[in-house]
C-alpha atoms as a PDB file:
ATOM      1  CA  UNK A   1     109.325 138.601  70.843  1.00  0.00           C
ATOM      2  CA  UNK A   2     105.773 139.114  69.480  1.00  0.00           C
ATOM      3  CA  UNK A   3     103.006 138.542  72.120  1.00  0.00           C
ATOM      4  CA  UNK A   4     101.243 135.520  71.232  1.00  0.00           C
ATOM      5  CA  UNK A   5      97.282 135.240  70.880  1.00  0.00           C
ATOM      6  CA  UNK A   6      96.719 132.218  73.193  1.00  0.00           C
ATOM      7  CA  UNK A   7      93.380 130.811  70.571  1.00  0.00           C
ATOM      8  CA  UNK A   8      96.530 130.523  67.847  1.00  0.00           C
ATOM      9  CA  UNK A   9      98.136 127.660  68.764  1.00  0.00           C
ATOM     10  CA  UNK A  10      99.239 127.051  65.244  1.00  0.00           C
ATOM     11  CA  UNK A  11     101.443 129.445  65.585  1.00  0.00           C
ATOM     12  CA  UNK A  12     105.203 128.954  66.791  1.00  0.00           C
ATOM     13  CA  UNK A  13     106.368 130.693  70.290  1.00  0.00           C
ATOM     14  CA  UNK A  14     109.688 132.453  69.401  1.00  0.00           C
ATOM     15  CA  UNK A  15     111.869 131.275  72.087  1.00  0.00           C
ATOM     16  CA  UNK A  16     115.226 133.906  72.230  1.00  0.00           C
ATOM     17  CA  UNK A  17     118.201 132.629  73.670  1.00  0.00           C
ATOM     18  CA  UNK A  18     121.293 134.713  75.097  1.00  0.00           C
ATOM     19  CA  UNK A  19     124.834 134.404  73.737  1.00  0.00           C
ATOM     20  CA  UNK A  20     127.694 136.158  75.008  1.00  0.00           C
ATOM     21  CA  UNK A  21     130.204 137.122  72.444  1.00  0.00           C
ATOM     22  CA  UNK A  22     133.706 137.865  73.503  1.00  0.00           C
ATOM     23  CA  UNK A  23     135.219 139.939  70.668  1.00  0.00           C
ATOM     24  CA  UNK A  24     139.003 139.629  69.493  1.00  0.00           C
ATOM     25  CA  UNK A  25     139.563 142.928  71.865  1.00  0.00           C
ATOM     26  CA  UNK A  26     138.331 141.513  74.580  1.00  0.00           C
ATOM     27  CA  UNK A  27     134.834 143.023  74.848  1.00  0.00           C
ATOM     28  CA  UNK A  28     131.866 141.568  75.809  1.00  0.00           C
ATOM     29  CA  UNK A  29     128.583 141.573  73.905  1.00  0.00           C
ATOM     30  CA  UNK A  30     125.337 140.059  74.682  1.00  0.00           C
ATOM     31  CA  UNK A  31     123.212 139.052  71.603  1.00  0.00           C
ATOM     32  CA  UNK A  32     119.330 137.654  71.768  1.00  0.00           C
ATOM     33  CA  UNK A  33     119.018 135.227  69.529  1.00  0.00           C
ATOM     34  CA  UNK A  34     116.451 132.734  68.611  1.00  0.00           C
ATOM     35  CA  UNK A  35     116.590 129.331  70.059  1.00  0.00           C
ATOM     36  CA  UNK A  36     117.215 126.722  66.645  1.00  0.00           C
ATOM     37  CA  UNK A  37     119.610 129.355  65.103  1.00  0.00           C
ATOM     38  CA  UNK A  38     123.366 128.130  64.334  1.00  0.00           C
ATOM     39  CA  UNK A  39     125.870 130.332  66.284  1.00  0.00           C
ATOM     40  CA  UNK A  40     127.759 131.109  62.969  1.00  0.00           C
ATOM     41  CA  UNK A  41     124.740 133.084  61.337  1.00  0.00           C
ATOM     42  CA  UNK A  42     123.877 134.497  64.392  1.00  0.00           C
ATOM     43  CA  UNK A  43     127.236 135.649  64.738  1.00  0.00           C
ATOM     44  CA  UNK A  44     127.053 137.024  61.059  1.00  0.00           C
ATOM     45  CA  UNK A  45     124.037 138.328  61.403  1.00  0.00           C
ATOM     46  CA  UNK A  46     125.028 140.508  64.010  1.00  0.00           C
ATOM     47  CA  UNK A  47     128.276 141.747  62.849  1.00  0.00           C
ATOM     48  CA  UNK A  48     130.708 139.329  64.787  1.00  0.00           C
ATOM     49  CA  UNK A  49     132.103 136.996  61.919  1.00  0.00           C
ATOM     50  CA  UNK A  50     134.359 134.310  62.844  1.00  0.00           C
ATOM     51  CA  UNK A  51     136.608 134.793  59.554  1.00  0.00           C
ATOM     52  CA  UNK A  52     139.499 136.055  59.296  1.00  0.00           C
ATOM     53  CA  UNK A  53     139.527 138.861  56.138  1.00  0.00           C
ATOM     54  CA  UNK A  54     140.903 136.138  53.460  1.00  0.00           C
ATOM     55  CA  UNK A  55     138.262 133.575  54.894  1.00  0.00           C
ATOM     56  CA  UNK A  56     135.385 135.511  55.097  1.00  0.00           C
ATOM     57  CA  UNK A  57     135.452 135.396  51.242  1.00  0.00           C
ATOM     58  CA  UNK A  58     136.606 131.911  51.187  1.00  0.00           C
ATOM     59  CA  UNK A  59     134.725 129.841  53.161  1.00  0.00           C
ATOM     60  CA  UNK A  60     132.546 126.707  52.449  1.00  0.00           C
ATOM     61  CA  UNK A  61     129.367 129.039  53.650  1.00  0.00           C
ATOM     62  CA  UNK A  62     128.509 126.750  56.878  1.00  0.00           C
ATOM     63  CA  UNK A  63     128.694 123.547  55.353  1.00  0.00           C
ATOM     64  CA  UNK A  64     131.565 122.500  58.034  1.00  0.00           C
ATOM     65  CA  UNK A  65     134.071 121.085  55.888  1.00  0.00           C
ATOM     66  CA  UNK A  66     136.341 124.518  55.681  1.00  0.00           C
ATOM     67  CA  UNK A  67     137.092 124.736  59.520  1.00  0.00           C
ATOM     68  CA  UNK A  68     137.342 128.864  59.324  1.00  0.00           C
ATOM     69  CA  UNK A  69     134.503 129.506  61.258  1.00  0.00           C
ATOM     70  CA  UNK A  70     136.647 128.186  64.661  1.00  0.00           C
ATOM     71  CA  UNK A  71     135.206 130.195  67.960  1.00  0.00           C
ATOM     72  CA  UNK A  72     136.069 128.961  71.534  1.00  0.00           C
ATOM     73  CA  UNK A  73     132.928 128.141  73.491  1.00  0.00           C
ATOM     74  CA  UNK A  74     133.224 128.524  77.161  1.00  0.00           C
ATOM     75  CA  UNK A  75     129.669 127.942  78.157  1.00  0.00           C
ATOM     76  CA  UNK A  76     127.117 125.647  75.589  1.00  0.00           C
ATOM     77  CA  UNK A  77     126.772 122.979  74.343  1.00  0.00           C
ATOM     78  CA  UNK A  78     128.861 119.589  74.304  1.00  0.00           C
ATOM     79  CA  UNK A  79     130.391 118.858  70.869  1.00  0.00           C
ATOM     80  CA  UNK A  80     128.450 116.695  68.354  1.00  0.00           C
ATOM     81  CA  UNK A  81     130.012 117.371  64.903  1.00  0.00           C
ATOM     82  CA  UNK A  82     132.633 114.998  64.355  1.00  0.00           C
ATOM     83  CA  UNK A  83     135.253 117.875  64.047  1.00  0.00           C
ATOM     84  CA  UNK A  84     134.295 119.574  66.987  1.00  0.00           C
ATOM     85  CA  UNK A  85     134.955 116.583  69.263  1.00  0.00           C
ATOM     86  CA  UNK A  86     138.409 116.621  67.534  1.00  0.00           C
ATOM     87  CA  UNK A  87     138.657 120.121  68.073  1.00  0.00           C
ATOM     88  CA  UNK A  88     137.626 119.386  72.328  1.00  0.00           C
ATOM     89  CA  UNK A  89     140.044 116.558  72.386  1.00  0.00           C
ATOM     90  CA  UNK A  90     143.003 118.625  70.454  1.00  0.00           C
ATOM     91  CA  UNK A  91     142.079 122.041  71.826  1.00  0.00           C
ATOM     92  CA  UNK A  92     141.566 123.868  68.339  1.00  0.00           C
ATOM     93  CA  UNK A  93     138.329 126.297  68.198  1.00  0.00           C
ATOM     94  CA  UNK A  94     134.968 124.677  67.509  1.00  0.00           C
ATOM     95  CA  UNK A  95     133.235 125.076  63.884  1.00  0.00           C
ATOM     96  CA  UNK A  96     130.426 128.001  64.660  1.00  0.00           C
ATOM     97  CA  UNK A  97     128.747 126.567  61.867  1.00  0.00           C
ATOM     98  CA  UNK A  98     127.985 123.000  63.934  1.00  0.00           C
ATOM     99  CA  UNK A  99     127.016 124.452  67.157  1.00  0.00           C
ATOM    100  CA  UNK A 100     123.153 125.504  67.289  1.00  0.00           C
ATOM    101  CA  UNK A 101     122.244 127.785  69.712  1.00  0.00           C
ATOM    102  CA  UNK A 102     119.588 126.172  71.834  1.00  0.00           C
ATOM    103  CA  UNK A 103     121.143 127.558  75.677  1.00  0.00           C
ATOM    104  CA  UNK A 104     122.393 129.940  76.950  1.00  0.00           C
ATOM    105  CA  UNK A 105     126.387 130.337  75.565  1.00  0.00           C
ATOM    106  CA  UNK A 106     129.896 132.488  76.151  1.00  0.00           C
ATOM    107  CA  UNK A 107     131.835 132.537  72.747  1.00  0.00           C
ATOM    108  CA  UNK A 108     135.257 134.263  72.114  1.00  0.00           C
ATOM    109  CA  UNK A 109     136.096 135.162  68.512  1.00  0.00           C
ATOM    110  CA  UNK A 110     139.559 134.023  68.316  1.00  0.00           C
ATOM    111  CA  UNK A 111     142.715 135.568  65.729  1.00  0.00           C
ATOM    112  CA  UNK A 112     143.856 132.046  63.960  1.00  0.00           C
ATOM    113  CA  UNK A 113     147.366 133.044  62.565  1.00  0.00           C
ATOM    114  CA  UNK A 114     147.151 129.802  59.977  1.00  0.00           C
ATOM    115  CA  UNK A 115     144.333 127.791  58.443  1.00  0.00           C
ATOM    116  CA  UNK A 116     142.990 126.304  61.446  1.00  0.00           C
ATOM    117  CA  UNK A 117     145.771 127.180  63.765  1.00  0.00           C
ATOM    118  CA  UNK A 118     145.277 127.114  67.523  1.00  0.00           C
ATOM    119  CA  UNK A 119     145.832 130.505  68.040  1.00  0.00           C
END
C-alpha cells in the first residue's frame, strides 16, 4: 500500500484485505488483497484458480451462471447471490465469482468430480 499524502484527499486509500487460501493439497496460503476485489480474480490473479482443467477454459468468465468457480468458504461473508444461498442450504461450494472480498476470509479450493458436484 502506497503512503498517502494527507492534502490529497481525492485520492482513494487502498484498503488490503487478508484471505486464506486452502489449496487442493491441503496447504495454506495467505494472499493480500484489496478490499472491493471478487475472490475469484483474486484467486486467479494469484495463481489459485477454482477450475478444474476442462473448466478453466470453459467457464462463463465470472458472470455466475456456470457454477465452476465453487470454493468452500469457512470464514467471510454470508451468502447473497441467489445460488450461493442454495449452495449454504444444499452444502455445494459457493460461486467465487459472487463473493467480494471485503473481510477477512478462509477459502479451500475444492476437486469437484462432476459439473457442480459436492465433492
Amino acid at each position: 500500500m502506497a503512503d498517502r499524502d494527507p492534502d490529497d484527499a481525492s485520492r482513494p486509500v487502498e484498503e488490503t484485505v487478508t484471505v486464506v487460501v486452502v489449496d487442493r493439497d491441503g496447504e495454506r496460503h495467505e494472499l493480500a488483497v484489496e478490499s472491493g476485489t471478487r475472490l475469484r480474480d483474486a484467486l486467479v490473479d494469484a495463481g489459485y484458480s477454482p477450475y478444474t482443467a476442462a473448466t478453466s477454459r470453459l467457464n462463463c468468465g465470472g458472470r455466475g451462471v456456470c457454477a465452476t468457480c465453487g470454493v468452500r468458504i469457512h470464514t467471510g461473508p454470508a451468502p447473497t447471490h441467489w445460488h450461493d444461498r442454495l449452495a449454504a442450504r444444499f452444502g455445494y461450494p459457493r460461486l467465487s465469482c459472487q463473493v467480494v472480498v471485503d473481510r477477512p476470509m478462509t477459502v479451500e479450493l475444492v476437486d469437484k468430480l462432476v459439473w457442480g458436484g459436492r465433492e
